[in-house]
Protein backbone atom coordinates (compact mmCIF):
# COMPACT_ATOMS: atom_id res chain seq x y z
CA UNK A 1 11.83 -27.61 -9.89
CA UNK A 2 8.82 -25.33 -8.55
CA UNK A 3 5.94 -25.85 -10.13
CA UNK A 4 3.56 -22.28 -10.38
CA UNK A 5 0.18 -22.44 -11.08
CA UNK A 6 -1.78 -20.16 -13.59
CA UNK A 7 -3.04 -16.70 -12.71
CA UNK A 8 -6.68 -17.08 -12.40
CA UNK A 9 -9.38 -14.33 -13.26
CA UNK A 10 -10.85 -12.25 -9.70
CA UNK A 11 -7.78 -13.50 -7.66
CA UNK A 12 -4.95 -11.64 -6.07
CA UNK A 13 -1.79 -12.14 -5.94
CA UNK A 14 1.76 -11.22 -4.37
CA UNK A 15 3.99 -11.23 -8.12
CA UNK A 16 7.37 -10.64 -7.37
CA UNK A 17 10.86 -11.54 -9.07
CA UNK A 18 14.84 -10.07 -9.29
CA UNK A 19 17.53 -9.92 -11.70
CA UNK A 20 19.62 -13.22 -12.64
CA UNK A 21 22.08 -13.79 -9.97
CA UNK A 22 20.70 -10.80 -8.01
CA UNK A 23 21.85 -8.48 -10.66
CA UNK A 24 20.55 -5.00 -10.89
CA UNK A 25 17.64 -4.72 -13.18
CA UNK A 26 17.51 -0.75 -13.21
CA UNK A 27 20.53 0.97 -13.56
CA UNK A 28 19.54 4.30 -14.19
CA UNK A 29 16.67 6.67 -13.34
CA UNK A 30 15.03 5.69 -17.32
CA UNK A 31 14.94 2.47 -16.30
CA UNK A 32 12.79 2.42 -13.62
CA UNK A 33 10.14 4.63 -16.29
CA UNK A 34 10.77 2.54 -19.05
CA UNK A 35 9.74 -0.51 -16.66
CA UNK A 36 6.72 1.29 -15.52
CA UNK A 37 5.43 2.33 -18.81
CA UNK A 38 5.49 -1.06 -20.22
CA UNK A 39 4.04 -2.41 -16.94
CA UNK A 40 1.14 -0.09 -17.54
CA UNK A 41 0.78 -1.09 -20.93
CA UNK A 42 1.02 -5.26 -20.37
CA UNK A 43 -0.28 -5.77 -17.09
CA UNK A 44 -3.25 -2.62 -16.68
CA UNK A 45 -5.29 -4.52 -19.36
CA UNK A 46 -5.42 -7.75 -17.17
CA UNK A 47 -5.73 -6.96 -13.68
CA UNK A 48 -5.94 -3.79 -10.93
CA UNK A 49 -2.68 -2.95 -8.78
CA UNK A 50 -2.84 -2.43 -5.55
CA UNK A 51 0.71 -1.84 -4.62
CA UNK A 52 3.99 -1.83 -6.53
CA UNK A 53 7.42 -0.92 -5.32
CA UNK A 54 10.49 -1.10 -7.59
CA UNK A 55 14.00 -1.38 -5.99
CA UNK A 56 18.12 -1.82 -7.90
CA UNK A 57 17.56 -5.37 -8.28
CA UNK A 58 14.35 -6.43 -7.41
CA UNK A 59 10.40 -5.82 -7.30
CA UNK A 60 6.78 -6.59 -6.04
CA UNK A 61 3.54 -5.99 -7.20
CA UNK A 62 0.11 -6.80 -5.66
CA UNK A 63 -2.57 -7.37 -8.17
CA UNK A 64 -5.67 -8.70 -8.69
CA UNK A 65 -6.31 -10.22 -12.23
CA UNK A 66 -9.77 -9.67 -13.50
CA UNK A 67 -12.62 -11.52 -14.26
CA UNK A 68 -12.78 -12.19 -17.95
CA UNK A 69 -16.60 -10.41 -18.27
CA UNK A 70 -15.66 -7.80 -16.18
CA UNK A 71 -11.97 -6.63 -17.91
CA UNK A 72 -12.56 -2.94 -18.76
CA UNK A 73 -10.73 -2.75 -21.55
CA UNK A 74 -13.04 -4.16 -24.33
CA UNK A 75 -10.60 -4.91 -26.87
CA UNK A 76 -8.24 -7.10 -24.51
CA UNK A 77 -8.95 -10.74 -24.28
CA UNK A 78 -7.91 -11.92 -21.30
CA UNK A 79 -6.16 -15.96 -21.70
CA UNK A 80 -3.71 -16.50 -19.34
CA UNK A 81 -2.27 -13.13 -17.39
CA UNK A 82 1.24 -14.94 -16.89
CA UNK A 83 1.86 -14.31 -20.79
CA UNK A 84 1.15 -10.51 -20.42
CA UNK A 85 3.89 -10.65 -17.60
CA UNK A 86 6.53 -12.36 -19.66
CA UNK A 87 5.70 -10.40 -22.77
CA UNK A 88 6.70 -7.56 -20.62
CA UNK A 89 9.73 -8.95 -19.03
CA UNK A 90 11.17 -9.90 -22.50
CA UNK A 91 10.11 -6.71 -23.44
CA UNK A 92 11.92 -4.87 -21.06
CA UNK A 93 15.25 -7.71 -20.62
CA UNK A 94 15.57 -6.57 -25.05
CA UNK A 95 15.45 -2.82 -24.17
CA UNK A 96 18.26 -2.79 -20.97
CA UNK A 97 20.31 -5.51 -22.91
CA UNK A 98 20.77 -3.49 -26.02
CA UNK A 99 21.25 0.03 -23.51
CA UNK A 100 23.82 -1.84 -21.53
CA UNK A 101 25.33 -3.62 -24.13
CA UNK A 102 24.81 -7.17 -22.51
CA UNK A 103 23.48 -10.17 -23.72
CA UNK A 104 20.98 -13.52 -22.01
CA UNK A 105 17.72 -13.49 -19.40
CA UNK A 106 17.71 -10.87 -17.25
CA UNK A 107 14.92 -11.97 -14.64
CA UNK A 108 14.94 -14.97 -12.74
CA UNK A 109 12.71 -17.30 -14.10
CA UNK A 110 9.85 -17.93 -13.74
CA UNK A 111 8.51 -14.81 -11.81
CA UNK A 112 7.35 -15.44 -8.12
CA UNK A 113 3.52 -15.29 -7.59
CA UNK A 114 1.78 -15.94 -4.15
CA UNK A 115 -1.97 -16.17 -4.11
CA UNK A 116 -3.35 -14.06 -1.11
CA UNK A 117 -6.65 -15.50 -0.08
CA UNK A 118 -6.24 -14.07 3.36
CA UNK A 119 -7.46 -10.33 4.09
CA UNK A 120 -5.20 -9.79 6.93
CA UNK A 121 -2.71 -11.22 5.13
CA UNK A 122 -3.05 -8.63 2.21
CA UNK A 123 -2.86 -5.94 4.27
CA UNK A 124 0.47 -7.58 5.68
CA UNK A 125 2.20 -7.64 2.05
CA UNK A 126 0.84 -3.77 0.86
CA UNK A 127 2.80 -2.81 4.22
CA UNK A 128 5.99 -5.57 3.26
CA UNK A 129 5.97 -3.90 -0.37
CA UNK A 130 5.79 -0.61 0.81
CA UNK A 131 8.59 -0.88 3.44
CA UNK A 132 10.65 -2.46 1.18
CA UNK A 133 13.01 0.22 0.55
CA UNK A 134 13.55 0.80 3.99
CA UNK A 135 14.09 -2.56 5.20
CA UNK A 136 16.99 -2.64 2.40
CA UNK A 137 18.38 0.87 2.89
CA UNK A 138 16.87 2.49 0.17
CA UNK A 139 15.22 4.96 1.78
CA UNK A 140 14.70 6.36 5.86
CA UNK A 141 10.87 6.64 5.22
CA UNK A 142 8.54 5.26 2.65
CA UNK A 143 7.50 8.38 1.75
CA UNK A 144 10.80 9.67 0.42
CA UNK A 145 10.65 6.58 -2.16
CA UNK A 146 10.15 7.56 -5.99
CA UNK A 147 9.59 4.13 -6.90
CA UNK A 148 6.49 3.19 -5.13
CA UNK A 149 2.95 3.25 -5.03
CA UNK A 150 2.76 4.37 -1.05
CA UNK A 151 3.41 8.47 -2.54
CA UNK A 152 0.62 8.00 -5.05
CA UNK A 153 -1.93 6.37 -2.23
CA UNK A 154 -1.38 8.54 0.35
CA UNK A 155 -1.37 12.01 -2.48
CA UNK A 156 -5.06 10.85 -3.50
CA UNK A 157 -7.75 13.69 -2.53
CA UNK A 158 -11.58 13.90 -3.26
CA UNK A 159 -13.29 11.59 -5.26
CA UNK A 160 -9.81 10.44 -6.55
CA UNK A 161 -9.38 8.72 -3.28
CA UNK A 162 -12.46 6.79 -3.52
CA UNK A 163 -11.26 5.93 -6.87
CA UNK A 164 -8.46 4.00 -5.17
CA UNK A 165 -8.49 -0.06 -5.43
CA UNK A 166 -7.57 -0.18 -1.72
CA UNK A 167 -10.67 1.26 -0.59
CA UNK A 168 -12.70 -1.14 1.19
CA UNK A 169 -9.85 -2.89 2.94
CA UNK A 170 -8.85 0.23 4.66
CA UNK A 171 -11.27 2.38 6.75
CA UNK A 172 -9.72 5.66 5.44
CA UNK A 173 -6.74 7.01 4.01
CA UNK A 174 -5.83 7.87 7.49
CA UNK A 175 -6.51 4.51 8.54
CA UNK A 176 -4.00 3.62 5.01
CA UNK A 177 -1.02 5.82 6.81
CA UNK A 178 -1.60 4.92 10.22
CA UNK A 179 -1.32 0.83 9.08
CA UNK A 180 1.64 1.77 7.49
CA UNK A 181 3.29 4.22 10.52
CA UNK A 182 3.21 1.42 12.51
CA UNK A 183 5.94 -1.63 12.41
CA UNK A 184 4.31 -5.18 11.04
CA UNK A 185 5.36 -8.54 11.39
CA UNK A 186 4.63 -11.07 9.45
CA UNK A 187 6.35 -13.60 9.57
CA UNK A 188 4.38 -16.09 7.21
CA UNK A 189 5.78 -13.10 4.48
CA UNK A 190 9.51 -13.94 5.12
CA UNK A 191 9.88 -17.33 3.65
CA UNK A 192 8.52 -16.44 0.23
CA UNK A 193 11.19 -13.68 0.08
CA UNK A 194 14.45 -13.10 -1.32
CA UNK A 195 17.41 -11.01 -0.43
């Protein structure tokens, strides 16, 4: 059995997981809101996101979990982050079971994290989570996907821009679509994945 270690305070990491047996987690176009909303509401008290993409039966998020004096949300105490993600998983796993009628886990468990320590290396998975629709025939073009954060990043104008969590390991926005125009390999990305 995989052993994961904690989430630790000012790290980043690659979170990612799937439905049981590969089974779709979002059916329908509430779904994929429902999923965000609690998302927002577990995970934005514990850490920044960097990237996010949601697909039918899978997803990936890029975060970096904050340091406990620095959490910007004063009434959050911040113990271990991988309870805020499986608070939201049951969360959501109670909601689509009693929509869909079904009943047992929904998510594989326990949810996939990768530590990136590697700047090059984040940069690699924002443009792996971002093509991710693509590379599984979701989409022609990551900018036609509803369920990522790529529209959002590259919509950003003014000081909103600056406001962005990615600035500082991108020159410019421009810098942001031209990364992301271009085909990446990384091929240190593929073994941690699942089709």
């Amino acid at each position: 059995m995989q052993k994961f270690e904690k989430l630790l305070p000012g790290k980043f990491y690659h979170v990612y997981n799937r439905g049981i047996n590969g089974e779709d987690i979002f059916r329908e176009y509430v779904n994929y809101l429902y999923f965000l909303r609690l998302y927002h509401k577990y995970i934005d008290p514990i850490g920044d996101t960097y990237a996010y993409c949601l697909l039918k039966n899978h997803f990936h998020f890029l975060i970096r979990i904050f340091d406990p004096d620095r959490v910007p949300y004063p009434y959050v105490k911040v113990t271990d982050p991988s309870l805020a993600f499986s608070h939201m998983f049951n969360s959501y796993a109670q909601s689509f079971n009693k929509m869909f009628e079904r009943t047992g886990g929904l998510f594989q468990t326990p949810f996939k994290r990768k530590l990136i320590e590697d700047e090059e290396y984040f940069r690699q998975i924002i443009y792996y989570i971002h093509n991710n629709p693509v590379k599984h025939g979701f989409s022609d073009s990551m900018n036609d996907y509803p369920w990522s954060s790529f529209q959002t990043l590259i919509s950003l104008k003014g000081s909103r821009e600056n406001d962005s969590p990615l600035v500082g390991f991108f020159d410019s926005k421009m810098d942001f679509i031209r990364f992301h125009s271009q085909t990446q390999e990384a091929p240190e990305i593929v073994p941690l994945m699942f089709e």
